[in-house]
PDB file of N, CA and C in Angstrom:
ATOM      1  N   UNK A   1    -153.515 241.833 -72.220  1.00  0.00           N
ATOM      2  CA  UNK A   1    -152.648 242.534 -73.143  1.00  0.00           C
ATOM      3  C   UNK A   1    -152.707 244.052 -72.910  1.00  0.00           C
ATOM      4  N   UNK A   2    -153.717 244.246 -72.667  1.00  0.00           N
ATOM      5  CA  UNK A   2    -153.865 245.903 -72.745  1.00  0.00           C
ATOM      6  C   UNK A   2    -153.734 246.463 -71.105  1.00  0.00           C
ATOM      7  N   UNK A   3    -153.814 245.682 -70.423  1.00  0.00           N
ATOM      8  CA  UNK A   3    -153.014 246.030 -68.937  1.00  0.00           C
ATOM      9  C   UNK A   3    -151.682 246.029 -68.534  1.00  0.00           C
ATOM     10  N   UNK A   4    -151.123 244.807 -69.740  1.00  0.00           N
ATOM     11  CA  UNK A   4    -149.430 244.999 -69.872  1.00  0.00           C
ATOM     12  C   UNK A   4    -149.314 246.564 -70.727  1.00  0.00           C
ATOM     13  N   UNK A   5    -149.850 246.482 -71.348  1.00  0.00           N
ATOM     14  CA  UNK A   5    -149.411 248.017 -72.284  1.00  0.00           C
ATOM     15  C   UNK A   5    -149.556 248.801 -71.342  1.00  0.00           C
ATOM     16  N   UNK A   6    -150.621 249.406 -70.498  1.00  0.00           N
ATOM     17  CA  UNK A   6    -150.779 250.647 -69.501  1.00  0.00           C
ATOM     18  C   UNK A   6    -149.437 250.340 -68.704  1.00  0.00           C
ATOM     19  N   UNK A   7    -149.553 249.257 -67.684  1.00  0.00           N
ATOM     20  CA  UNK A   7    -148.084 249.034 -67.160  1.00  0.00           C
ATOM     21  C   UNK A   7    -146.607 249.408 -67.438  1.00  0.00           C
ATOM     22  N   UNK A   8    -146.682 249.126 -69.073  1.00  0.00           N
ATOM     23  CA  UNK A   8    -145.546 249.598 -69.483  1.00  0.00           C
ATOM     24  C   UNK A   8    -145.462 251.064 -69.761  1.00  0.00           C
ATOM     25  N   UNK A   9    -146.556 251.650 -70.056  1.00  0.00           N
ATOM     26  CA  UNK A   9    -146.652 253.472 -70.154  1.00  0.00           C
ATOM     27  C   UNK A   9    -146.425 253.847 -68.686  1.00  0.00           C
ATOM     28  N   UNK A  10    -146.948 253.206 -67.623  1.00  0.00           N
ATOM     29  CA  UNK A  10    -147.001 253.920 -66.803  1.00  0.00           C
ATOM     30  C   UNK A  10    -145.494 253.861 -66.277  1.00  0.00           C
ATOM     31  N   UNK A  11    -144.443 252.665 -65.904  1.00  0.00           N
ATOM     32  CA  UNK A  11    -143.682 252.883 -65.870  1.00  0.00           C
ATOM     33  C   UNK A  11    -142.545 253.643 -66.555  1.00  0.00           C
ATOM     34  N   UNK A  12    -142.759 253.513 -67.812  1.00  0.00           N
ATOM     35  CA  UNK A  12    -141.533 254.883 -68.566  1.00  0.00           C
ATOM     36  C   UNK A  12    -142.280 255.949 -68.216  1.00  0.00           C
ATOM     37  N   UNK A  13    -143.100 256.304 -67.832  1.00  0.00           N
ATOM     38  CA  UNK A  13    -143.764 257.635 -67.276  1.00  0.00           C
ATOM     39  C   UNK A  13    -142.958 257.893 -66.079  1.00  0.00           C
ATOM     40  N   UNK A  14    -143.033 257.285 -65.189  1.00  0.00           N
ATOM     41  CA  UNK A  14    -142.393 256.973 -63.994  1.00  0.00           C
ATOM     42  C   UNK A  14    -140.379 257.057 -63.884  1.00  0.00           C
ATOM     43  N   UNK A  15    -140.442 256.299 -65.068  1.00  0.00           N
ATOM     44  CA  UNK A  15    -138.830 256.863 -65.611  1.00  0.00           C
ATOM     45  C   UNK A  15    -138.548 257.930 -65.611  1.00  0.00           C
ATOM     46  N   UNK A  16    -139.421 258.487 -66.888  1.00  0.00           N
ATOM     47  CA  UNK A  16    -139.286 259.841 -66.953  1.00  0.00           C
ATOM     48  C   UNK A  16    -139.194 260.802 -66.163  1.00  0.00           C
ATOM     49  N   UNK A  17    -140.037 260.615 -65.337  1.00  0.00           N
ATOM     50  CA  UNK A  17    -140.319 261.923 -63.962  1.00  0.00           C
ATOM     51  C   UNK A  17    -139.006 261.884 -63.167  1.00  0.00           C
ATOM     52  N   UNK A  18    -138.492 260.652 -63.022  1.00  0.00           N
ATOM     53  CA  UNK A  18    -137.078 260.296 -61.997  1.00  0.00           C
ATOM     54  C   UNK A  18    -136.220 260.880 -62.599  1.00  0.00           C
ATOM     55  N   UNK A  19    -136.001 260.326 -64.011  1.00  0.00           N
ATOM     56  CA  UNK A  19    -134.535 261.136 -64.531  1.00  0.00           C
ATOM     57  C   UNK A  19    -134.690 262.609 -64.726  1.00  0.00           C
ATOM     58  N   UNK A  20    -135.723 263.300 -64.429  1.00  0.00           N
ATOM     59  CA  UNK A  20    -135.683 264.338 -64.679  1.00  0.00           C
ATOM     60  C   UNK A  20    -135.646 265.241 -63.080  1.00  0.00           C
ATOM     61  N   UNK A  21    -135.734 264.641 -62.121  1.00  0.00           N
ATOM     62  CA  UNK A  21    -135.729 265.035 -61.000  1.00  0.00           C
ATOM     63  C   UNK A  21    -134.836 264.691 -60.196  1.00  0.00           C
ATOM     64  N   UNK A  22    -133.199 264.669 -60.504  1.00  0.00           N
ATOM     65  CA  UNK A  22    -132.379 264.193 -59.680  1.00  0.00           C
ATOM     66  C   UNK A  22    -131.556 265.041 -58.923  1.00  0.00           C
ATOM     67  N   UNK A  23    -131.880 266.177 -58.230  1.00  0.00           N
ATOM     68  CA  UNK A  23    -131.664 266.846 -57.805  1.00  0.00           C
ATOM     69  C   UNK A  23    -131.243 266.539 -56.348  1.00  0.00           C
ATOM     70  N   UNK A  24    -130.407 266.619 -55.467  1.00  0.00           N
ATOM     71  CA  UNK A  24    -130.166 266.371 -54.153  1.00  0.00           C
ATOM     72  C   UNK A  24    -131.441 267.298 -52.935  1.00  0.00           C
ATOM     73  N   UNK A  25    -132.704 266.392 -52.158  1.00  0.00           N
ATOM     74  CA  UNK A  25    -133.547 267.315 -51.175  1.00  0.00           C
ATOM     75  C   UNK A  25    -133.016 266.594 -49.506  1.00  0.00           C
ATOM     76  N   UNK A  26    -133.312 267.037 -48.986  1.00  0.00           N
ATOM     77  CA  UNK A  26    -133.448 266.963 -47.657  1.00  0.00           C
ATOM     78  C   UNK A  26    -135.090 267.084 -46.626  1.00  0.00           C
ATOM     79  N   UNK A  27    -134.947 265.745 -46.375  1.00  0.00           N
ATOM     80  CA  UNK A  27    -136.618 265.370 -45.604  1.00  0.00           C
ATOM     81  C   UNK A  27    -136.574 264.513 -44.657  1.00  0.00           C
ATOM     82  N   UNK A  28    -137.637 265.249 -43.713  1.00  0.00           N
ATOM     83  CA  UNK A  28    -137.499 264.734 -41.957  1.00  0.00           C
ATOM     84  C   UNK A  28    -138.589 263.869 -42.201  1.00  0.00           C
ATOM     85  N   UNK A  29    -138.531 262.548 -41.437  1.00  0.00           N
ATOM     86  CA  UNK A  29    -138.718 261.208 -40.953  1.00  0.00           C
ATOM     87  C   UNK A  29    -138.776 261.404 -39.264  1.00  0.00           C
ATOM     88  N   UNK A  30    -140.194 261.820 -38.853  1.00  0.00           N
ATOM     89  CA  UNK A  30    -139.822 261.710 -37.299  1.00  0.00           C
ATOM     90  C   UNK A  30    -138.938 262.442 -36.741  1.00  0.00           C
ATOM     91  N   UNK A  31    -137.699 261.372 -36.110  1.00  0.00           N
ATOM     92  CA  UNK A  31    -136.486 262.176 -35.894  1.00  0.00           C
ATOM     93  C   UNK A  31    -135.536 262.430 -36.589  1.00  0.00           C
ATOM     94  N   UNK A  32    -135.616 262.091 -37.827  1.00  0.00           N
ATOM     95  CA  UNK A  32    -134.375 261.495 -38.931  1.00  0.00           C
ATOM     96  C   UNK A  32    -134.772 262.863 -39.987  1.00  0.00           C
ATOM     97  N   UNK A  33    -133.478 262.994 -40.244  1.00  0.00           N
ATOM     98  CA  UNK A  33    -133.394 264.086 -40.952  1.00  0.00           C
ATOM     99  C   UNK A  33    -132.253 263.223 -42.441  1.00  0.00           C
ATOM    100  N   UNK A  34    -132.654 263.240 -43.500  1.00  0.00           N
ATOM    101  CA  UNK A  34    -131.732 262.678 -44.828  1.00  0.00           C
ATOM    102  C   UNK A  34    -131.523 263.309 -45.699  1.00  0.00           C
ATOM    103  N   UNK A  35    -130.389 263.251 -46.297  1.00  0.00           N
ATOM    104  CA  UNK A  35    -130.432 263.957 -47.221  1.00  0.00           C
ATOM    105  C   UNK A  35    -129.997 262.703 -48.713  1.00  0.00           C
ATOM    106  N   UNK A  36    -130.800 263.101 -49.871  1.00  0.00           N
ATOM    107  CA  UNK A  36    -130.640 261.613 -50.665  1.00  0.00           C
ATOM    108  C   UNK A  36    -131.126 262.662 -52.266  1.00  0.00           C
ATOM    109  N   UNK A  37    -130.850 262.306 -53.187  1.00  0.00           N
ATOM    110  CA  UNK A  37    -131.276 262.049 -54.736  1.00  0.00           C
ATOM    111  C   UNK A  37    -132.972 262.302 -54.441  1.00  0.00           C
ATOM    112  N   UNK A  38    -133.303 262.834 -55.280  1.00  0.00           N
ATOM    113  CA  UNK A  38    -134.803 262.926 -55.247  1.00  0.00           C
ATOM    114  C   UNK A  38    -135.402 261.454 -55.926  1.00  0.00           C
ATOM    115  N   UNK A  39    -134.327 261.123 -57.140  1.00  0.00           N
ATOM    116  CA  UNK A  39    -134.957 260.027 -57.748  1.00  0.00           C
ATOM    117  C   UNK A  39    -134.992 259.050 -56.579  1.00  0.00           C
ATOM    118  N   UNK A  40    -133.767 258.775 -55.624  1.00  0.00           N
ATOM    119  CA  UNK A  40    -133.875 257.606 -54.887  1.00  0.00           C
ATOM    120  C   UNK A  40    -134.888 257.717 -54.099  1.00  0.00           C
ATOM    121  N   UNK A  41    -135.514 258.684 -53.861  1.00  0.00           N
ATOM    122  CA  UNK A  41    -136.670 258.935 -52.504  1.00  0.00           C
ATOM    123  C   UNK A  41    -137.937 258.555 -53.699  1.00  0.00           C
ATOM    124  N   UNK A  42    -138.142 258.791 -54.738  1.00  0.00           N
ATOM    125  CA  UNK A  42    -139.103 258.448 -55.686  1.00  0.00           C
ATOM    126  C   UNK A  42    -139.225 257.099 -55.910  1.00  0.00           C
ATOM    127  N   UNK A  43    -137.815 256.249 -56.266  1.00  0.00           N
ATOM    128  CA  UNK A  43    -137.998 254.974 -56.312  1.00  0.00           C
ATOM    129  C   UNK A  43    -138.293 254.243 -54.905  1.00  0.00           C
ATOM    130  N   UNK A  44    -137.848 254.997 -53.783  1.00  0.00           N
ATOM    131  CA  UNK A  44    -138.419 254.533 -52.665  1.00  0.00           C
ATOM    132  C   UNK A  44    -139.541 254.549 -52.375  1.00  0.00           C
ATOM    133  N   UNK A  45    -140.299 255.278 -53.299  1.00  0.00           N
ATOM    134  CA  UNK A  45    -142.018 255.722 -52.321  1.00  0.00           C
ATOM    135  C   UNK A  45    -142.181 255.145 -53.221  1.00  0.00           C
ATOM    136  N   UNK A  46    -141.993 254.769 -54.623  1.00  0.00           N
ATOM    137  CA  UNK A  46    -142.841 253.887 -55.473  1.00  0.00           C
ATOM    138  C   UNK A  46    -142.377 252.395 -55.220  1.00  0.00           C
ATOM    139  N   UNK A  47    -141.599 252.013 -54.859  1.00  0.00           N
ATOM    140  CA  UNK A  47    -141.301 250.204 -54.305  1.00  0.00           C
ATOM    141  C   UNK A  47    -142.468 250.329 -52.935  1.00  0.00           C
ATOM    142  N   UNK A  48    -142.332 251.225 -51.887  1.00  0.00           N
ATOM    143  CA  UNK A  48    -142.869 250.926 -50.750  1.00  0.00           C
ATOM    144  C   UNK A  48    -144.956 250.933 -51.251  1.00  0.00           C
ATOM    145  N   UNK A  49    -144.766 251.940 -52.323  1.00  0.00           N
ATOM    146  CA  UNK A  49    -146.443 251.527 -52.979  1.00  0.00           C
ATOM    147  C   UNK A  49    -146.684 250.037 -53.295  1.00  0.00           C
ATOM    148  N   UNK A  50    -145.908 249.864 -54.489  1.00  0.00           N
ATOM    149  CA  UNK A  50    -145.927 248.213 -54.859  1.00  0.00           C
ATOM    150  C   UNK A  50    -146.093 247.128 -53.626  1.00  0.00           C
ATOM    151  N   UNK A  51    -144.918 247.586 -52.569  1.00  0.00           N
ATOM    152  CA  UNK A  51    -145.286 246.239 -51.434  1.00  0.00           C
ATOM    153  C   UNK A  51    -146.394 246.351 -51.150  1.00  0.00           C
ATOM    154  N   UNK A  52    -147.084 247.611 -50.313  1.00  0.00           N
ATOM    155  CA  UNK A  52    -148.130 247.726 -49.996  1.00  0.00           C
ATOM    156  C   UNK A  52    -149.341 247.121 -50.370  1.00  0.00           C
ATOM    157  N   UNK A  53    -149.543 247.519 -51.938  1.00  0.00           N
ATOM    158  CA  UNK A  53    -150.140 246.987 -52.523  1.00  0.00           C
ATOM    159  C   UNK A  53    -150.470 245.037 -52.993  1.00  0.00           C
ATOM    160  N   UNK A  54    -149.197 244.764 -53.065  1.00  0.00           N
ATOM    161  CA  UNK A  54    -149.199 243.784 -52.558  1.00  0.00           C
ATOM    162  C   UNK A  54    -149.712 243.257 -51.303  1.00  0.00           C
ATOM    163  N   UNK A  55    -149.331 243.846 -50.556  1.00  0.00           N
ATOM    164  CA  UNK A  55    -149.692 243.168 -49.141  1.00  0.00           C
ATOM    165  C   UNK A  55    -150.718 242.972 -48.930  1.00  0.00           C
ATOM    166  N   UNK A  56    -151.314 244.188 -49.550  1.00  0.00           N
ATOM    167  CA  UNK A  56    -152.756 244.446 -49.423  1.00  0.00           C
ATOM    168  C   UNK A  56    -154.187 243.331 -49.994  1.00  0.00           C
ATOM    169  N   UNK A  57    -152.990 242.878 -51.485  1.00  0.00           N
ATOM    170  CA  UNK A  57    -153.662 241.679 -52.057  1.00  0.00           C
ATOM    171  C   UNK A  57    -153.606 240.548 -51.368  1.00  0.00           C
ATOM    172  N   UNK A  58    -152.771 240.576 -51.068  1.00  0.00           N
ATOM    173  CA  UNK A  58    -152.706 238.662 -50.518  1.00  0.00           C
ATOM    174  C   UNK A  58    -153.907 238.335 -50.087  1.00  0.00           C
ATOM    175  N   UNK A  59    -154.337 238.655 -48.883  1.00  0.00           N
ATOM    176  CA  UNK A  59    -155.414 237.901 -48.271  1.00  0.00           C
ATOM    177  C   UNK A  59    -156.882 237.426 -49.153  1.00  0.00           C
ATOM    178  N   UNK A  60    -156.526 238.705 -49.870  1.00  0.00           N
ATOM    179  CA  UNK A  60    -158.059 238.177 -51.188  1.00  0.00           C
ATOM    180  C   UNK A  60    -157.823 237.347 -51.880  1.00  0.00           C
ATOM    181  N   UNK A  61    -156.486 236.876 -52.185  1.00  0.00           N
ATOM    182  CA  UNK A  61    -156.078 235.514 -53.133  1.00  0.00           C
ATOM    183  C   UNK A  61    -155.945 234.664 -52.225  1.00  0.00           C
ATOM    184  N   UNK A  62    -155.735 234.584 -50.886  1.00  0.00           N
ATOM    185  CA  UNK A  62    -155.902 232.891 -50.340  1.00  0.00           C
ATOM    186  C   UNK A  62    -157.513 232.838 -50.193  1.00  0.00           C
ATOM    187  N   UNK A  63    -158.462 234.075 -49.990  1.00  0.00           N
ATOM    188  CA  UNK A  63    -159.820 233.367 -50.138  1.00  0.00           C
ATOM    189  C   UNK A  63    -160.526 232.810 -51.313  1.00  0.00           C
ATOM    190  N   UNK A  64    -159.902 233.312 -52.406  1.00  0.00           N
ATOM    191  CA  UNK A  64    -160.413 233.109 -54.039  1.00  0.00           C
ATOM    192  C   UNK A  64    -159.994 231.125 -53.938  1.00  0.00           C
ATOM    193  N   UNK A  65    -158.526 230.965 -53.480  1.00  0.00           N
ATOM    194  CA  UNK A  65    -158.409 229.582 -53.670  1.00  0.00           C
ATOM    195  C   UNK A  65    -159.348 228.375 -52.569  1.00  0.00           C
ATOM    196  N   UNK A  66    -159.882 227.485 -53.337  1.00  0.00           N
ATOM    197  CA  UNK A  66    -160.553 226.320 -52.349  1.00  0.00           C
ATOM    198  C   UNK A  66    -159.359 225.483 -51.990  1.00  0.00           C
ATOM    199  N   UNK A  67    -160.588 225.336 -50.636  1.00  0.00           N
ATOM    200  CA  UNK A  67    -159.730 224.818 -49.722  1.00  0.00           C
ATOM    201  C   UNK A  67    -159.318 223.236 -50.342  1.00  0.00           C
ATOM    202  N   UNK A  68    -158.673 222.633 -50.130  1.00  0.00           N
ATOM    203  CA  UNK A  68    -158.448 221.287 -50.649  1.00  0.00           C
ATOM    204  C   UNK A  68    -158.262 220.127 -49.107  1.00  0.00           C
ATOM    205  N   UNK A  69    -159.819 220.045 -49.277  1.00  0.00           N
ATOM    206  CA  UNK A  69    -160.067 218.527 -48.268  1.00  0.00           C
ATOM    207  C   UNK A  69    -160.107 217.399 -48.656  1.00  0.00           C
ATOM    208  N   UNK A  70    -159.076 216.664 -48.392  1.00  0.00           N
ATOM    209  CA  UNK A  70    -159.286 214.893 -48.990  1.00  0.00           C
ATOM    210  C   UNK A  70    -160.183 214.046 -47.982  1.00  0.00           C
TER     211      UNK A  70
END
């Protein structure tokens, strides 16, 4: 319960900061030069956290599960 509550602060936190930063920037990638919404580059670096993070979990949850030998 109280990890859904932080979750939910942290994301309207996260709201907040976006709608308040929608300003048009420009940022180099290597060779790539873009120009985009600040919020969209925010929701981009915060989805590409989440996968990560994810990704990062998986392997510790297939060792937590037993193996199932008949």
């Amino acid at each position: 319960m109280v990890r859904n509550l932080i979750f939910v602060c942290l994301i309207a936190f996260v709201l907040i900061f976006v709608v308040q930063n929608t300003q048009v920037v420009e940022f180099r990638f290597l060779a790539w030069t873009i120009s985009m919404s600040r919020a969209m580059m925010l929701f981009g670096t915060l989805a590409i956290g989440f996968i990560a993070g994810w990704l990062l979990r998986l392997p510790k949850r297939k060792k937590e599960q037993p193996d199932k030998k008949e």
